[in-house]
N, C-alpha and C. Protein backbone atom coordinates (compact mmCIF):
# COMPACT_ATOMS: atom_id res chain seq x y z
N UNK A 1 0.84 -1.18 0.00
CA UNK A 1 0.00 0.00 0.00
C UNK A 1 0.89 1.25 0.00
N UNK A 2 0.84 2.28 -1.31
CA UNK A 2 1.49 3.36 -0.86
C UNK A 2 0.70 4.38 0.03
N UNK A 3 1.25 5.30 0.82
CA UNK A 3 0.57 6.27 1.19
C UNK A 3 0.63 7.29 0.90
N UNK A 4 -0.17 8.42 1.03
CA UNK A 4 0.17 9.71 0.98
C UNK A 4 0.45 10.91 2.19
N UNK A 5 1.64 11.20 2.16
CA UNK A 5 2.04 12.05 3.36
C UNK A 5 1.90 13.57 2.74
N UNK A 6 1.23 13.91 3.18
CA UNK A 6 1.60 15.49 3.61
C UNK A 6 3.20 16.11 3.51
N UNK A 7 3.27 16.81 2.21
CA UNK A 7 4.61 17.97 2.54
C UNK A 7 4.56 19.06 3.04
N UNK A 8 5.62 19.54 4.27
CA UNK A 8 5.81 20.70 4.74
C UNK A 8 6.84 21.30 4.99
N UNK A 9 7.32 22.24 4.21
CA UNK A 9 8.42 23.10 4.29
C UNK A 9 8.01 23.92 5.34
N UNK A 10 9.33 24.05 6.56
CA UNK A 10 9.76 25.07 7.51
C UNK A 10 10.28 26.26 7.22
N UNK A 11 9.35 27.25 7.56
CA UNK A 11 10.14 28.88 7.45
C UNK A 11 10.74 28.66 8.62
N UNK A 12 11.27 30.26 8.72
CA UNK A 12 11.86 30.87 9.61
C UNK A 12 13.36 31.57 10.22
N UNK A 13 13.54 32.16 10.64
CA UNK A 13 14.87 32.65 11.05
C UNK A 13 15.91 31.44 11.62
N UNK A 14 17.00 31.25 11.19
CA UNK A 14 18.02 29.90 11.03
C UNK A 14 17.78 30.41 12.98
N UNK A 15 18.44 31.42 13.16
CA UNK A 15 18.72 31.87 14.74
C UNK A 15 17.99 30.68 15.78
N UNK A 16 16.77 30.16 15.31
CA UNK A 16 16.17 29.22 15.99
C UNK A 16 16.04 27.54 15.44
N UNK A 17 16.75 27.59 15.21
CA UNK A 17 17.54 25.94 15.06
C UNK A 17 16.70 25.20 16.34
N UNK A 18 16.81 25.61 17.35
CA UNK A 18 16.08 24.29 18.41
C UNK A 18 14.67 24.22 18.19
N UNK A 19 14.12 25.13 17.40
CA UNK A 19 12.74 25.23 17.27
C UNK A 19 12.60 24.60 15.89
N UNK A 20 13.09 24.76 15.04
CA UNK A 20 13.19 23.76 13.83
C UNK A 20 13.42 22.85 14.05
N UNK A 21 14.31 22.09 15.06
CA UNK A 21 14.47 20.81 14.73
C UNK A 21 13.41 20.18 15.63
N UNK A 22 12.53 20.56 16.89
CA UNK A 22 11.52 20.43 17.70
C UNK A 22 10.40 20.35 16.32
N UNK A 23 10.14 21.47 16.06
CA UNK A 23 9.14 21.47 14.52
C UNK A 23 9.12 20.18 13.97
N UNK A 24 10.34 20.03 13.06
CA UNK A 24 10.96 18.34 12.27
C UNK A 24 10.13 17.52 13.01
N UNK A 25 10.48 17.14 14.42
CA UNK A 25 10.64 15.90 14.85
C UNK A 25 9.13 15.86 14.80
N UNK A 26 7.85 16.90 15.57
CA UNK A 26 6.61 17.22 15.85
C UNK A 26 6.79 16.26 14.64
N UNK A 27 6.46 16.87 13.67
CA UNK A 27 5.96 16.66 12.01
C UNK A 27 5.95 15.80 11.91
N UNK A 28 7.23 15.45 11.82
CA UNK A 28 7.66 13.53 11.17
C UNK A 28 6.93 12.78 11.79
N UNK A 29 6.60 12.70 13.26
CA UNK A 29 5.83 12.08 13.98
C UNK A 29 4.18 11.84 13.81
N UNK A 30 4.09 12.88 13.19
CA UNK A 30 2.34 13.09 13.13
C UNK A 30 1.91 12.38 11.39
N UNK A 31 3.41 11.75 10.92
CA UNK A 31 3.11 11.62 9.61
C UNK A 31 3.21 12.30 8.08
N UNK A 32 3.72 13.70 8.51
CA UNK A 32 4.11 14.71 7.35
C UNK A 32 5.51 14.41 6.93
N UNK A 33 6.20 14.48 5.75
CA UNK A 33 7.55 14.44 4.93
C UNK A 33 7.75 16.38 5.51
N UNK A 34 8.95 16.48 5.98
CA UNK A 34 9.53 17.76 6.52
C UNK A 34 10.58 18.10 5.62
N UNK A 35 10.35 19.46 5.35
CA UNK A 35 11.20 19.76 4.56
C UNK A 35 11.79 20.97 5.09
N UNK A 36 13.52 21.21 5.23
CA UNK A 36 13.79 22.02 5.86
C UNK A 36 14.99 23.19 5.24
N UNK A 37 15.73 23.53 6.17
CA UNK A 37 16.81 24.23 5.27
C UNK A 37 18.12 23.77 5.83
N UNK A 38 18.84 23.73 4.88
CA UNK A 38 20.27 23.23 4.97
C UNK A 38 21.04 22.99 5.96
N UNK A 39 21.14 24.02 6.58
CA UNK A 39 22.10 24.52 7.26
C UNK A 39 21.78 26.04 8.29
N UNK A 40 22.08 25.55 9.48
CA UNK A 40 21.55 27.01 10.15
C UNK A 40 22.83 28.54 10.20
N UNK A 41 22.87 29.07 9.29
CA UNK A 41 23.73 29.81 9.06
C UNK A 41 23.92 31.13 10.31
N UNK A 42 22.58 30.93 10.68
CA UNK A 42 23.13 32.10 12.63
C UNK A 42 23.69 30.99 13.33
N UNK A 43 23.68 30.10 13.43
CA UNK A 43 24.23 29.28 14.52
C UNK A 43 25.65 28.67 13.85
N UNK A 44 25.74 28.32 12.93
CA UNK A 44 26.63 26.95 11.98
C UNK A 44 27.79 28.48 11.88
N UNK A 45 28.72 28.47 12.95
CA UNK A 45 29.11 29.52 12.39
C UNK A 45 30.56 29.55 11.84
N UNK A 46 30.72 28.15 11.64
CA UNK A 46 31.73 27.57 10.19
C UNK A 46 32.09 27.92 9.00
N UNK A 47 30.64 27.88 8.31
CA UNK A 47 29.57 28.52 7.43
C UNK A 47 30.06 29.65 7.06
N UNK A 48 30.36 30.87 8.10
CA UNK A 48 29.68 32.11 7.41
C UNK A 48 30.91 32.62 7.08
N UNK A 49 31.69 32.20 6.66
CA UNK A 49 33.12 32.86 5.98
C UNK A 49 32.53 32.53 4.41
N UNK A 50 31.84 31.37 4.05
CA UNK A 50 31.02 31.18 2.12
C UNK A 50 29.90 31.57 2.01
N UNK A 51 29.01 32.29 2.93
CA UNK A 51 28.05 32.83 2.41
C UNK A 51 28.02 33.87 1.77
N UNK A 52 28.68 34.16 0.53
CA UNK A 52 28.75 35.22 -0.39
C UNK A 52 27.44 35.69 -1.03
N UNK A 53 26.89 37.25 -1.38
CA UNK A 53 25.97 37.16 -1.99
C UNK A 53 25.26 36.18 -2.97
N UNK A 54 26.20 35.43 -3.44
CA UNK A 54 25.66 34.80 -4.32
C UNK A 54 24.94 33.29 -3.59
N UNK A 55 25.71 32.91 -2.75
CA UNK A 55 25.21 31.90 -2.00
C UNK A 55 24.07 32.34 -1.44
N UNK A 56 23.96 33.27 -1.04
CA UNK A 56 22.25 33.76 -0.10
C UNK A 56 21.47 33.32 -1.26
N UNK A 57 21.44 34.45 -2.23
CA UNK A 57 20.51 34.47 -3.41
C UNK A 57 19.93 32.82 -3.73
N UNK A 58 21.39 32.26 -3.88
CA UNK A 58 20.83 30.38 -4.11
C UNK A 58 20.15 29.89 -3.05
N UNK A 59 20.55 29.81 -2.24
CA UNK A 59 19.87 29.44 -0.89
C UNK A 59 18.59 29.91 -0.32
N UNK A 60 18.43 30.84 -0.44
CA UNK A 60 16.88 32.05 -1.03
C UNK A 60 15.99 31.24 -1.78
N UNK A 61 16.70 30.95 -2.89
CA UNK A 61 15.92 30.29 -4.56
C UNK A 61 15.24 28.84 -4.10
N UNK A 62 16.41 27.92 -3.26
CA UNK A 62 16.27 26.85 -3.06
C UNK A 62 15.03 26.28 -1.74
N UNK A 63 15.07 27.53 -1.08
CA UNK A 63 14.12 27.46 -0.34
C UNK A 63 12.54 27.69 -1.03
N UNK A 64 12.96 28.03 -1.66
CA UNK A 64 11.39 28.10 -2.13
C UNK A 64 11.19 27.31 -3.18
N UNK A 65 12.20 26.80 -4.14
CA UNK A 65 12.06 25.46 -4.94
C UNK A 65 11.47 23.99 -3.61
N UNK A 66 11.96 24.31 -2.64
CA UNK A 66 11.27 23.50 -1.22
C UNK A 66 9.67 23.88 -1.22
N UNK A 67 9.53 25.12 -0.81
CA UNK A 67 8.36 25.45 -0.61
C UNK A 67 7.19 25.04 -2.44
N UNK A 68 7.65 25.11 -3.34
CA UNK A 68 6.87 24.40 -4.76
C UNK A 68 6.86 23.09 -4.22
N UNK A 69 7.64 22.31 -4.28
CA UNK A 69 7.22 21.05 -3.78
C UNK A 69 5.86 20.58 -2.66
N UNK A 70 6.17 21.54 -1.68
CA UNK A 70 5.18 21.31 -0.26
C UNK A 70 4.06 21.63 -0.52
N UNK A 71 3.00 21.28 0.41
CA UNK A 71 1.48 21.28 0.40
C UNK A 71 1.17 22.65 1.66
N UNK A 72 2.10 23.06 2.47
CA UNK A 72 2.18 23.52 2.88
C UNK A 72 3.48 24.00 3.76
N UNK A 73 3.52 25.57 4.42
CA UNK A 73 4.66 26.11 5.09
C UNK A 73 4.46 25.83 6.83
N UNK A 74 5.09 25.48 7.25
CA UNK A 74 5.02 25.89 8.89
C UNK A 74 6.51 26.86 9.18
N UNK A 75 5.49 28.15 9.73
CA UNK A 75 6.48 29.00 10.08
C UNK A 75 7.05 29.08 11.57
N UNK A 76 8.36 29.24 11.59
CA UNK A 76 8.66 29.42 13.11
C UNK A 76 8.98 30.63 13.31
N UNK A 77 7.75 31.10 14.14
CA UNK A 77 7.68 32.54 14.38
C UNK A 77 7.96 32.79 16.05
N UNK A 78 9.02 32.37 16.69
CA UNK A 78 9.22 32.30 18.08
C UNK A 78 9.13 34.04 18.32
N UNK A 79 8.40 33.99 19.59
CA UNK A 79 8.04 35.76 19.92
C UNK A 79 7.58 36.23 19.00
N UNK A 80 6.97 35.59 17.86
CA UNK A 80 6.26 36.56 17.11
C UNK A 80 7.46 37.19 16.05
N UNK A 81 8.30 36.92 15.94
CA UNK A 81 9.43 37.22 14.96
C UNK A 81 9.56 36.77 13.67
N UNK A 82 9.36 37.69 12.73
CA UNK A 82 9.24 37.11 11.59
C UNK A 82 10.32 38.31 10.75
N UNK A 83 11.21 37.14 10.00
CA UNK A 83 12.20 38.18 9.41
C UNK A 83 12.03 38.97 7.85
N UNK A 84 12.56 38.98 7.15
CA UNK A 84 12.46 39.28 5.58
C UNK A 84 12.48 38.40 4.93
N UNK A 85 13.91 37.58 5.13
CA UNK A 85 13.34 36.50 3.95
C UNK A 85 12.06 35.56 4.00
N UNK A 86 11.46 35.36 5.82
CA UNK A 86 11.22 34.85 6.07
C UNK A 86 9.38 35.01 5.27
N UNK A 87 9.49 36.76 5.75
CA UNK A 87 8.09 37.38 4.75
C UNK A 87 8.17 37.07 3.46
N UNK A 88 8.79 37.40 2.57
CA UNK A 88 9.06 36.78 1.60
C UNK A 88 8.60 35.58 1.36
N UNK A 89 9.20 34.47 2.08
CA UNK A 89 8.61 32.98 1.89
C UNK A 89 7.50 33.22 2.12
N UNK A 90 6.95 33.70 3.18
CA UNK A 90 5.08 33.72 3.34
C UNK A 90 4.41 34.12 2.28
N UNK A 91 4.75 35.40 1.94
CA UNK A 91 4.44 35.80 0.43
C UNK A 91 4.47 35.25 -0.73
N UNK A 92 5.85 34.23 -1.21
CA UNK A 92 5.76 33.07 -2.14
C UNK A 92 4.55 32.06 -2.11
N UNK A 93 4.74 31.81 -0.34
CA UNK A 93 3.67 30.56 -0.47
C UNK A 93 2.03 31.30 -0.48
N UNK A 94 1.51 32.36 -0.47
CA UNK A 94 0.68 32.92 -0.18
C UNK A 94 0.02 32.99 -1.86
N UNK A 95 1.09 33.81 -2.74
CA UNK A 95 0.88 33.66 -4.33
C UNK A 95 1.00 32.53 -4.46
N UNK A 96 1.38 31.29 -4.27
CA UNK A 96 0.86 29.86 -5.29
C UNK A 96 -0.03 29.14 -4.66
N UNK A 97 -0.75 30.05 -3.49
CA UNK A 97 -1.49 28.62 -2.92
C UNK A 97 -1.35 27.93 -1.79
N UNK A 98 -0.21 28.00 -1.33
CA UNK A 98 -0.01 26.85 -0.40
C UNK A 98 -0.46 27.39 0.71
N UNK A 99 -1.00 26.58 2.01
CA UNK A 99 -1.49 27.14 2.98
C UNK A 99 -0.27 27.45 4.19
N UNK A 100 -0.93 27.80 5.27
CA UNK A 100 0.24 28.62 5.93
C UNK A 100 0.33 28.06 7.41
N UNK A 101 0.47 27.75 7.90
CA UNK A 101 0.85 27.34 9.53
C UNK A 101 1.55 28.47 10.11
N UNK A 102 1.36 28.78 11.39
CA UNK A 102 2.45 29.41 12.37
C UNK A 102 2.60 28.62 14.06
N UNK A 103 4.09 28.45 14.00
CA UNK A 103 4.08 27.81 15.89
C UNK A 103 3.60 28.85 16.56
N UNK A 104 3.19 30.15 16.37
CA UNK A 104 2.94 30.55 17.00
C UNK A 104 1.85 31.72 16.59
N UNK A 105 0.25 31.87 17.20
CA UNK A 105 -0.33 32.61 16.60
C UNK A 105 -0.33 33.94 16.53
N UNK A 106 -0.38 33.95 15.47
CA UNK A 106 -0.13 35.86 14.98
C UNK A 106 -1.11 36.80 15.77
């Protein structure tokens, strides 16, 4: 029997990594395919000597080639914090459709 799972791409500001990966685990558990981002570039701070403009821009792109795939976004809006790119993604997923989740209500 195949099934059908639910896709959901994670917004949000990298800065909260423990809340994304809390998010993930929620998800996976309840049965949804999680879709996330790479690498937490406020925290991973290895990382931030190659994040050249050009790498944002891709990484930007790729997140939302995530978000086309998904059926929906869950945003992590801890305190109510929501950044730019992060509006942005809401706004992508808002023009194609996809519905919107927040951990936390607006």
């Amino acid at each position: 029997m195949v099934r059908k799972y639910k896709v959901i791409t994670l917004c949000g500001s990298t800065k909260f990594k423990d809340k994304f990966i809390k998010a993930q685990k929620e998800l996976t558990l309840k049965g949804n395919i999680v879709l996330t981002v790479g690498f937490f570039e406020s925290v991973d701070s290895e990382y931030n000597t190659i994040i050249t403009e050009d790498v944002k821009i891709m990484l930007d792109d790729m997140h939302k080639r995530r978000i086309d795939m998904s059926d929906e976004i869950f945003v992590i809006n801890k305190d109510g914090y929501i950044g730019s790119s992060t509006k942005s993604e809401i706004e992508y997923a808002k023009k194609i459709g996809k519905k919107i989740n927040y951990l936390e209500n607006k």
